[in-house]
N, C-alpha and C. Protein backbone atom coordinates (compact mmCIF):
# COMPACT_ATOMS: atom_id res chain seq x y z
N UNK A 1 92.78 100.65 97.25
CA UNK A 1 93.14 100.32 95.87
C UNK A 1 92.06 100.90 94.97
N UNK A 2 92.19 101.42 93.81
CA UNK A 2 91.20 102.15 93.04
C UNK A 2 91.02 101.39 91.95
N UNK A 3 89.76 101.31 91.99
CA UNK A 3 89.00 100.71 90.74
C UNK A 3 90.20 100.19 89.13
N UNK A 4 90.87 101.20 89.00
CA UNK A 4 91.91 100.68 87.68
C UNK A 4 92.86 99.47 88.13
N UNK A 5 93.49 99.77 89.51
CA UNK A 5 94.37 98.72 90.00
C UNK A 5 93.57 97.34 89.95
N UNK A 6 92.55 97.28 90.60
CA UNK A 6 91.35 96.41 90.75
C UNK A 6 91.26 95.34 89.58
N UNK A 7 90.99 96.53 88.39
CA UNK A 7 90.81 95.71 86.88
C UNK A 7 92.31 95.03 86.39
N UNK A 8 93.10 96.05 86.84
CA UNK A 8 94.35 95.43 86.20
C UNK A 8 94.71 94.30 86.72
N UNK A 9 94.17 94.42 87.75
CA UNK A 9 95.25 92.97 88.72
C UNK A 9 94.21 91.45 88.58
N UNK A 10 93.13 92.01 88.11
CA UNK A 10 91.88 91.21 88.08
C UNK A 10 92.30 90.71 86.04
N UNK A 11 93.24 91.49 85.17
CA UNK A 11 93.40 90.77 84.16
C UNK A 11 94.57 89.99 84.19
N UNK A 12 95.42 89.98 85.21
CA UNK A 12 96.73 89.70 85.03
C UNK A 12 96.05 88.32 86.19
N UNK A 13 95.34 88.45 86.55
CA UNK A 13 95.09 87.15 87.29
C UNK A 13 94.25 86.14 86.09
N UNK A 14 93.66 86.34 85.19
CA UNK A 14 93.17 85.82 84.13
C UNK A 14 93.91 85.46 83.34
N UNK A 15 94.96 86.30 83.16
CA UNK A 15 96.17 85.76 81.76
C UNK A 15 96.70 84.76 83.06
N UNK A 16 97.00 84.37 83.62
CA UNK A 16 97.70 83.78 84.55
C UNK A 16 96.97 82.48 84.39
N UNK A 17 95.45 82.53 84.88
CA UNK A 17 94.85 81.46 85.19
C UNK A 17 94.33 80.46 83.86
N UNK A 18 94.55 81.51 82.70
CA UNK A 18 94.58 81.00 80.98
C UNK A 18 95.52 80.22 80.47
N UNK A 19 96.24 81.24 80.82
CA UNK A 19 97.96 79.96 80.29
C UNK A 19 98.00 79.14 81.26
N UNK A 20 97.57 78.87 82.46
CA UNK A 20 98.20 77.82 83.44
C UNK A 20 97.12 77.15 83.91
N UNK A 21 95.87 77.33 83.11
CA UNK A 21 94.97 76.36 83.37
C UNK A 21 94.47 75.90 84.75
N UNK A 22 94.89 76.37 85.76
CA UNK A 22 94.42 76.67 87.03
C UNK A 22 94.89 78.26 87.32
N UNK A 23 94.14 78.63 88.39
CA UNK A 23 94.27 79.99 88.78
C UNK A 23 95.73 79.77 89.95
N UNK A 24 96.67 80.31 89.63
CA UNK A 24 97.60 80.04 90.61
C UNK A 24 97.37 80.45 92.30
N UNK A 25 97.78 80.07 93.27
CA UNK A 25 97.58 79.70 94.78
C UNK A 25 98.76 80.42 95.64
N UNK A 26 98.47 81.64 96.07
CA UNK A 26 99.04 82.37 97.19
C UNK A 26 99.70 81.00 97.80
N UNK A 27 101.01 81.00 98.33
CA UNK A 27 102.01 80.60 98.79
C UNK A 27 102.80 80.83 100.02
N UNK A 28 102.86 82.65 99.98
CA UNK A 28 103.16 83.35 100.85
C UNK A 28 103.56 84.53 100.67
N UNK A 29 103.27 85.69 101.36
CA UNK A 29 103.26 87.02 101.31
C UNK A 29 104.97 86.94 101.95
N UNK A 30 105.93 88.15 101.40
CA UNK A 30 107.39 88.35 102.03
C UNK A 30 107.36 89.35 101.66
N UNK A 31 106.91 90.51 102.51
CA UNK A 31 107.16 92.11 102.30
C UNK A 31 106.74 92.33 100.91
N UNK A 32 107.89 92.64 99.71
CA UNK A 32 107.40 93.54 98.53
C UNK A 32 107.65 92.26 97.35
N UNK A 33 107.23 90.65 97.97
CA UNK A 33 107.77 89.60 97.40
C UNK A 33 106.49 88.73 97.50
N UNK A 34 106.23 88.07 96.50
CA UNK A 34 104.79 86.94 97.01
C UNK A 34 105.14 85.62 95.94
N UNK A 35 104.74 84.77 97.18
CA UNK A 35 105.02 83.41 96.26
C UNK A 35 103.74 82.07 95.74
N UNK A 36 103.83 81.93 94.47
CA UNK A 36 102.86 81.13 93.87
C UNK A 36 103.00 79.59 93.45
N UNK A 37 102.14 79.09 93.45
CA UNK A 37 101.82 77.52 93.22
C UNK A 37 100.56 77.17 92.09
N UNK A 38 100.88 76.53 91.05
CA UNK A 38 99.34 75.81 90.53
C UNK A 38 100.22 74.30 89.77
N UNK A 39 99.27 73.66 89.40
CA UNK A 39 99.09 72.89 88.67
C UNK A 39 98.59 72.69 87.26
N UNK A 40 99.47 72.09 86.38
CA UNK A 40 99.28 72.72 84.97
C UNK A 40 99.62 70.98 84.12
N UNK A 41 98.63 70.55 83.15
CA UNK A 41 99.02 69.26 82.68
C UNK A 41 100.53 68.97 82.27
N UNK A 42 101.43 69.77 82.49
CA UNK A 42 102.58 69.66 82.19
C UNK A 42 103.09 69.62 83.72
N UNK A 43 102.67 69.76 84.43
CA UNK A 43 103.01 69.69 85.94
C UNK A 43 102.29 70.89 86.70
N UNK A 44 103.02 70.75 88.14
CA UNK A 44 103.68 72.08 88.98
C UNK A 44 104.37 72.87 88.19
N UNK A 45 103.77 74.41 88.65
CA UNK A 45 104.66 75.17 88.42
C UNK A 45 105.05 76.24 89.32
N UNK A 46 105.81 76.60 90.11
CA UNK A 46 105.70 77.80 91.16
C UNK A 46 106.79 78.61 90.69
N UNK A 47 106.34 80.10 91.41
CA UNK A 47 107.07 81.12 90.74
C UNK A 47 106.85 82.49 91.98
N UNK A 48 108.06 83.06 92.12
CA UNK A 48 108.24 84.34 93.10
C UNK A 48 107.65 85.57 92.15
N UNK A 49 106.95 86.93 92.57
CA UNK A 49 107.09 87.87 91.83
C UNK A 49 106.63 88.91 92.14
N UNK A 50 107.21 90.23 91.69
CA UNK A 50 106.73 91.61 92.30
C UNK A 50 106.70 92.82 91.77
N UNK A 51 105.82 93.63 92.04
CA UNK A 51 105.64 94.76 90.98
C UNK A 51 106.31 95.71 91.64
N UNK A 52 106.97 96.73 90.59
CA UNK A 52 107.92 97.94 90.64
C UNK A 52 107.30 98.23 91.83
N UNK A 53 107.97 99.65 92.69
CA UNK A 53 107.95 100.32 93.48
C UNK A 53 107.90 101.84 92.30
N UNK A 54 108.38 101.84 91.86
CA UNK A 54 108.55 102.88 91.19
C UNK A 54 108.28 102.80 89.65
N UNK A 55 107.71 103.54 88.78
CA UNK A 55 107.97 103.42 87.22
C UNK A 55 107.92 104.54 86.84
N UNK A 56 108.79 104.88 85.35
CA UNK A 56 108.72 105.82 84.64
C UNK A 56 108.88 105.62 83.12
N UNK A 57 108.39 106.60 82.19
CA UNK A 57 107.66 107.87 82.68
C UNK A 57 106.38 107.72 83.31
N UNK A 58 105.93 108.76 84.36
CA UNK A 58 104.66 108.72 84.32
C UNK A 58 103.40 108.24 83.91
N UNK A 59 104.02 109.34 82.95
CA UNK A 59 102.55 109.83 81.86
C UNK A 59 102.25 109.18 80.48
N UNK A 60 103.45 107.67 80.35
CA UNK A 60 103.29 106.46 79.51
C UNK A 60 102.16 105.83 80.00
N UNK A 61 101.52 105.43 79.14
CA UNK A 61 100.24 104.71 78.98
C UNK A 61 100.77 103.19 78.90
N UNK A 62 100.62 102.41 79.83
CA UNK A 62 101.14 100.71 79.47
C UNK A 62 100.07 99.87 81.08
N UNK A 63 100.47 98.40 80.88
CA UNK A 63 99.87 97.77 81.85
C UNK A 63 101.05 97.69 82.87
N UNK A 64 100.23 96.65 83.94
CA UNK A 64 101.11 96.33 84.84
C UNK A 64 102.86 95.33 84.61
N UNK A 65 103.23 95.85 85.61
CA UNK A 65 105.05 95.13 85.17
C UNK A 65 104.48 94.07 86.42
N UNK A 66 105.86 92.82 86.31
CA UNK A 66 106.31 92.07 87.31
C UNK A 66 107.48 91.44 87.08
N UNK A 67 107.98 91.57 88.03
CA UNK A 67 109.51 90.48 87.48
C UNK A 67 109.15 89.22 88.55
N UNK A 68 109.89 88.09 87.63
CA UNK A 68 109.63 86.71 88.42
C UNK A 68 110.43 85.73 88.07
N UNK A 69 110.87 85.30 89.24
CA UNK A 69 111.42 83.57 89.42
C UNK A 69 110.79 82.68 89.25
N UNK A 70 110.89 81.60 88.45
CA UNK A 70 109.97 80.42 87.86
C UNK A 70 110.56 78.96 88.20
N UNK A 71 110.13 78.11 88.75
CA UNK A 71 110.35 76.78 88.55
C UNK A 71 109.41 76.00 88.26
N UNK A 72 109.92 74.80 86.96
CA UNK A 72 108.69 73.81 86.16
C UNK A 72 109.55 72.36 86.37
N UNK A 73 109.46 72.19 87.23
CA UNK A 73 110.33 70.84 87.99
C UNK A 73 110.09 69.59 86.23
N UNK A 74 108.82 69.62 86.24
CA UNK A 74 108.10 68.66 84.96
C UNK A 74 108.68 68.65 83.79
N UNK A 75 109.71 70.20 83.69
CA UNK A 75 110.02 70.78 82.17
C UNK A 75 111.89 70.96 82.70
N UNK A 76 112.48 70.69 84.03
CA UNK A 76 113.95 71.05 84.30
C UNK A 76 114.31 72.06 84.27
N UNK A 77 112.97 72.88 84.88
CA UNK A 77 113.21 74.37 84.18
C UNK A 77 113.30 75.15 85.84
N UNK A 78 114.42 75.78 86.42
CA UNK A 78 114.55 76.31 87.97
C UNK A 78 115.44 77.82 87.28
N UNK A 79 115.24 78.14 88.34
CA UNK A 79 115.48 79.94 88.23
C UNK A 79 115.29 80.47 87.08
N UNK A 80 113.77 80.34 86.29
CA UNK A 80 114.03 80.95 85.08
C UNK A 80 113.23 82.81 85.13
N UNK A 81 114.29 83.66 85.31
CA UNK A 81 114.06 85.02 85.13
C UNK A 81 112.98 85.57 84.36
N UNK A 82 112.26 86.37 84.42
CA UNK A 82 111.55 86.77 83.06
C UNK A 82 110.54 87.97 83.76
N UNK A 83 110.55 88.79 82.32
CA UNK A 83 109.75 90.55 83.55
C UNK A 83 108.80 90.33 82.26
N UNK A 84 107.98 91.54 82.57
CA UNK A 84 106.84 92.16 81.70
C UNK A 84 106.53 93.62 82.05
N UNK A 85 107.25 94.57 81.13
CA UNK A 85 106.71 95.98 81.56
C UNK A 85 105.39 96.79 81.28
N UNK A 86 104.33 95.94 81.52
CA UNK A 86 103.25 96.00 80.38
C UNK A 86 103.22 96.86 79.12
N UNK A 87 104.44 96.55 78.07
CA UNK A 87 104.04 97.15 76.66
C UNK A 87 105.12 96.04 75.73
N UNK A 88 105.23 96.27 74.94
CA UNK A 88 105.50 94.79 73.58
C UNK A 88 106.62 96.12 73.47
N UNK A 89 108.47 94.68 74.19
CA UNK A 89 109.70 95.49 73.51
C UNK A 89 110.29 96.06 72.74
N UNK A 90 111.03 96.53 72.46
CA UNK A 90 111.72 96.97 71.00
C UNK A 90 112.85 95.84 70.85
N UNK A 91 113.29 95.27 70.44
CA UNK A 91 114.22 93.67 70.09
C UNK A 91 115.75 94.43 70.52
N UNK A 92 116.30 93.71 71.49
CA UNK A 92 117.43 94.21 72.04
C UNK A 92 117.13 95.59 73.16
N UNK A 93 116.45 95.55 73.70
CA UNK A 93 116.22 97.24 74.40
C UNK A 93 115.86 96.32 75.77
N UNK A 94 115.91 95.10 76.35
CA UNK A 94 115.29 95.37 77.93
C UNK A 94 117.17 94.70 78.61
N UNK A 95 117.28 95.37 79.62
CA UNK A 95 118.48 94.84 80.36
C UNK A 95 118.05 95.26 82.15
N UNK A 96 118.46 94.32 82.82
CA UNK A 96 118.28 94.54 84.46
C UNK A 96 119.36 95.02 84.96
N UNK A 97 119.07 95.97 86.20
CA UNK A 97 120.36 96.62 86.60
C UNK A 97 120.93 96.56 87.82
N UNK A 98 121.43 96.46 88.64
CA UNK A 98 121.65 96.72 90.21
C UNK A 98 123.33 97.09 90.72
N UNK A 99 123.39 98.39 91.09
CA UNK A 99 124.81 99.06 91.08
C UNK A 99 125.87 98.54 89.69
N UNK A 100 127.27 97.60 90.17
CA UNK A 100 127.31 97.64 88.89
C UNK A 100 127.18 96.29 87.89
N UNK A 101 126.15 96.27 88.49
CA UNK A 101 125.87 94.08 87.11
C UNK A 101 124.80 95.18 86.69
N UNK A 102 125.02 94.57 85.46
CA UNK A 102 124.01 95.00 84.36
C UNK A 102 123.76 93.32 83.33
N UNK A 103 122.30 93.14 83.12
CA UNK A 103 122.37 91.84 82.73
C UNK A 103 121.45 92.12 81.31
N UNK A 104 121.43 91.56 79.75
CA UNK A 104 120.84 92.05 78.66
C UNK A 104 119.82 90.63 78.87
N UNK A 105 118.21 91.03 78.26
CA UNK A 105 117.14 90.25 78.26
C UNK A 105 116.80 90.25 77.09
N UNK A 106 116.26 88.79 76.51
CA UNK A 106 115.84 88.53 75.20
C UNK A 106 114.44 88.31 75.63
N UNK A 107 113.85 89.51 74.09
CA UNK A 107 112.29 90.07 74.37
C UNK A 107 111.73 89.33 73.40
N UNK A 108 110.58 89.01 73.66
CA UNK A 108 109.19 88.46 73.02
C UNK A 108 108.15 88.86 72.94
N UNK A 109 107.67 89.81 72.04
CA UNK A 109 106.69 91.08 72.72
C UNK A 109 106.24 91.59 73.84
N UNK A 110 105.35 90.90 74.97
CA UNK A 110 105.82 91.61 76.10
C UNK A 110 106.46 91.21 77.32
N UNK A 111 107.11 90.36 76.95
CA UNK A 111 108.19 89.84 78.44
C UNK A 111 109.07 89.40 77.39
N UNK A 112 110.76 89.04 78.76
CA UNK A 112 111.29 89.04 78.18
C UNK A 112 112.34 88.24 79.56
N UNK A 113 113.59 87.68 78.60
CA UNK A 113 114.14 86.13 79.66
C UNK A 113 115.66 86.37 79.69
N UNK A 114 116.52 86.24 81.11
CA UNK A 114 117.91 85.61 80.78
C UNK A 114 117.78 83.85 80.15
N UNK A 115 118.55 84.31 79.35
CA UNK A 115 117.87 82.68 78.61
C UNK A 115 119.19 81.85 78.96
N UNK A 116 120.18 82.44 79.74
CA UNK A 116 121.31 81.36 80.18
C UNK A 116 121.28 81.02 81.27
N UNK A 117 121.47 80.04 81.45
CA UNK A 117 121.47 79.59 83.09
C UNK A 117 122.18 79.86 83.77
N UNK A 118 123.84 79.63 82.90
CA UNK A 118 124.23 80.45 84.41
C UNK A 118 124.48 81.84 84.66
N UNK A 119 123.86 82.64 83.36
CA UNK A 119 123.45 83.75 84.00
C UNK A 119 122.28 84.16 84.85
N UNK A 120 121.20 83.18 85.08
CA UNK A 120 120.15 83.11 85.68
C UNK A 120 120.53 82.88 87.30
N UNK A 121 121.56 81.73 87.44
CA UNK A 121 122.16 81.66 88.63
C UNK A 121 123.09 82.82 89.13
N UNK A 122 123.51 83.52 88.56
CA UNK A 122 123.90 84.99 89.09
C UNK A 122 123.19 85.90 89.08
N UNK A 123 122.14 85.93 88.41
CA UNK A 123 121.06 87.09 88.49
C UNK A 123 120.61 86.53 89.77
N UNK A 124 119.96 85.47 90.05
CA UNK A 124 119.16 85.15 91.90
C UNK A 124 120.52 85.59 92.64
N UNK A 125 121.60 85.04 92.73
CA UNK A 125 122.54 85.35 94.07
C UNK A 125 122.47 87.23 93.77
N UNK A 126 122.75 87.88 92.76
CA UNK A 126 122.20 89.32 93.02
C UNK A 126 121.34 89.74 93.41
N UNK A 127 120.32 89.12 92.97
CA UNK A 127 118.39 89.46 93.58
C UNK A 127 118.73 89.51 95.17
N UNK A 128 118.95 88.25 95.22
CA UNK A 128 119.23 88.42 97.05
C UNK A 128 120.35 89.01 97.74
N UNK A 129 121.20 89.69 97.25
CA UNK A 129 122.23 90.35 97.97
C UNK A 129 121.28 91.85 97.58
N UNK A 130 120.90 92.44 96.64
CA UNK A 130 120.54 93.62 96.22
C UNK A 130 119.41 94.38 97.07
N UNK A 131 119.15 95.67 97.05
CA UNK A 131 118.31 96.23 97.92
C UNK A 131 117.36 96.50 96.39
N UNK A 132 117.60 96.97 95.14
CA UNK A 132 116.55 97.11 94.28
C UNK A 132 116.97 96.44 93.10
N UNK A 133 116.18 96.37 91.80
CA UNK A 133 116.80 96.13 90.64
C UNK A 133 116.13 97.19 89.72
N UNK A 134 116.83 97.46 88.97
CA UNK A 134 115.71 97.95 87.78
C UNK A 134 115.64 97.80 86.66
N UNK A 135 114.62 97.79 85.95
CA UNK A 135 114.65 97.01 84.22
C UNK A 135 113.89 97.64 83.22
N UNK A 136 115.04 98.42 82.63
CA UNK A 136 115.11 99.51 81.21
C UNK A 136 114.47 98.57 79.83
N UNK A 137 114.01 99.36 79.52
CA UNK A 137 113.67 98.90 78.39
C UNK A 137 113.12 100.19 77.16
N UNK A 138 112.72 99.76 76.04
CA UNK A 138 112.41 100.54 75.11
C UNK A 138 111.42 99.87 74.49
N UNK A 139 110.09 100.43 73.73
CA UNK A 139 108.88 100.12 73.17
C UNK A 139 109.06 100.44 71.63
N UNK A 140 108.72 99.75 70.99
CA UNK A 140 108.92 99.77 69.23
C UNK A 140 108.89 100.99 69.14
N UNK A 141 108.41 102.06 69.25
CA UNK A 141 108.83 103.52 68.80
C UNK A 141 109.30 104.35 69.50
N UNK A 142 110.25 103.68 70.36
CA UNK A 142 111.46 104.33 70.89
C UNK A 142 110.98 104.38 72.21
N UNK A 143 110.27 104.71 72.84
CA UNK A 143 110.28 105.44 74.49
C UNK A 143 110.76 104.68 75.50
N UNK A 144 111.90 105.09 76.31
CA UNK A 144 112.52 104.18 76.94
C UNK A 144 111.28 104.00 78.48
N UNK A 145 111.37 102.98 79.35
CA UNK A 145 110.88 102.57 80.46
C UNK A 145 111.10 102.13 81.76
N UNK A 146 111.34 102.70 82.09
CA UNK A 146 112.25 101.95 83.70
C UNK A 146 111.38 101.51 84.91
N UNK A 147 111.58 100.60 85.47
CA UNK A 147 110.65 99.94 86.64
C UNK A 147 111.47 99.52 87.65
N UNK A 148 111.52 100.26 88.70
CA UNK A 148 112.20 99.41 89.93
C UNK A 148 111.84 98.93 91.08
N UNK A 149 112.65 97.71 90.67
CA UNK A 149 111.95 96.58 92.07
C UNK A 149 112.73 96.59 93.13
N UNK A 150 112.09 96.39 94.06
CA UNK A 150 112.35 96.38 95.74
C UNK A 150 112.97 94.77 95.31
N UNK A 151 114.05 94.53 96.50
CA UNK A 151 114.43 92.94 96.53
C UNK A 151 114.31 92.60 98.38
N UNK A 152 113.33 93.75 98.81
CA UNK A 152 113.00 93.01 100.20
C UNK A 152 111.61 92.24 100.47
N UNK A 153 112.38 90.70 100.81
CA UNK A 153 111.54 89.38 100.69
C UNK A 153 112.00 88.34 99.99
N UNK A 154 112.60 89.09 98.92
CA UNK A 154 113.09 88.63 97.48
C UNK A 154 113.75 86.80 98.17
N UNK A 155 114.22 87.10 99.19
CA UNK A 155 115.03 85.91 99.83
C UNK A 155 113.97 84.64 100.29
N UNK A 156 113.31 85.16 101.06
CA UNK A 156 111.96 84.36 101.50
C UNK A 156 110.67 83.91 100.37
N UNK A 157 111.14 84.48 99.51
CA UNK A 157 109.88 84.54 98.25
C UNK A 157 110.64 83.61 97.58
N UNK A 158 111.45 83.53 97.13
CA UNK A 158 112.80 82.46 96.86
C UNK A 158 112.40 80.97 96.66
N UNK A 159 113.46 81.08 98.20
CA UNK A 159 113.07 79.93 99.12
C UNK A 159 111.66 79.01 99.04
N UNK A 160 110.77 79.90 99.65
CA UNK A 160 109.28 79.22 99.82
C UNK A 160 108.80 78.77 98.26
N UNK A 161 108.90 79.48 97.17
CA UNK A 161 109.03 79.40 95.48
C UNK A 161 109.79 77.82 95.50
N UNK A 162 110.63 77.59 95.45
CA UNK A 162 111.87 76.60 95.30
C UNK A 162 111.14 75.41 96.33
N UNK A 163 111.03 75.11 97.25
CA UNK A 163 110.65 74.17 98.27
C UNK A 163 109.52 73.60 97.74
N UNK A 164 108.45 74.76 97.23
CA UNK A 164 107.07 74.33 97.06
C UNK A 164 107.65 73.37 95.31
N UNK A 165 108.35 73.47 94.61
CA UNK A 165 108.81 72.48 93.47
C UNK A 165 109.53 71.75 93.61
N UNK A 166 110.35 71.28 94.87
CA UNK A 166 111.49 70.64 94.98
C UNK A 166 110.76 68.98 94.78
C-alpha cells in the first residue's frame, strides 16, 4: 500500500471515528466486503462497506469512494444505502446501476442516500444477487464519475452487519 492510500484511509478512519465518537470495530473481512461495529450515544451502529474496484476518470483528482449498508437499531434505521465518491455532487446527478435496475440517489455534498425504504429493500436483494454495481455521478462543474463495486461478500458482509444490530 503506498504512502497516499495510507493517508487516505488513515482520514476516512478519523471522519468515521469523529462523527461516531468511537473508532468503529472490524467485524469481519468477506472478500471485497468488510463489516463494522461501534457505539455511539445514540446507540449501536453497524454498517457493511467497500471501495470501487475500479474508478473513472483516472486523472480526476477526488478522495476515496465507499458504498455502505447501515443499521441504527436506536434510530429504526436498517438497510440504509448511502455512497461517497470522494467529491461534493451536482443535485440530481448520482444513480446506482447493475444490468438493468438503475436506482436515482439524493445527494448532500458528498454522499448521497436511497431515501425510500422500499427501495432500499430492493437495492440489498440486488446487491446480493449482483456480481458488480456501479455509481455515476456528476461534480458541480459537470465531470461525470463512475465507481464500480464488486458485490463478492456483499452477502456475508450483510448478514454479519445485520446480526451484530439485531
Amino acid at each position: 500500500m503506498n504512502l497516499k492510500k495510507i493517508i487516505l484511509n488513515i482520514i476516512i478512519f478519523l471522519f468515521f471515528s469523529s462523527v461516531l465518537n468511537a473508532a468503529p470495530s472490524l467485524s469481519g473481512n468477506f472478500k471485497d466486503w468488510k463489516s463494522f461495529t461501534t457505539d455511539t450515544d445514540q446507540g449501536k451502529i453497524c454498517f457493511a462497506q467497500s471501495i470501487p474496484k475500479k474508478r473513472s476518470p483516472k486523472n480526476f483528482k477526488r478522495g476515496e469512494s465507499r458504498l455502505f449498508v447501515t443499521f441504527r437499531p436506536g434510530e429504526k434505521v436498517k438497510n440504509e444505502i448511502s455512497v461517497t465518491s470522494g467529491h461534493v455532487y451536482r443535485t440530481g446527478t448520482v444513480s446506482a446501476k447493475s444490468g438493468k435496475n438503475n436506482y436515482s440517489l439524493f445527494s448532500k455534498n458528498n454522499f448521497a442516500w436511497i431515501v425510500n425504504e422500499k427501495e432500499e429493500e430492493r437495492f440489498v436483494k440486488l446487491m446480493k444477487k449482483a456480481t458488480d454495481i456501479m455509481v455515476i455521478s456528476n461534480e458541480p462543474k459537470g465531470s461525470q464519475t463512475v465507481d464500480h463495486y464488486s458485490m463478492i461478500g456483499f452477502t456475508d458482509a450483510y448478514n454479519k452487519t445485520k446480526k451484530n444490530c439485531s
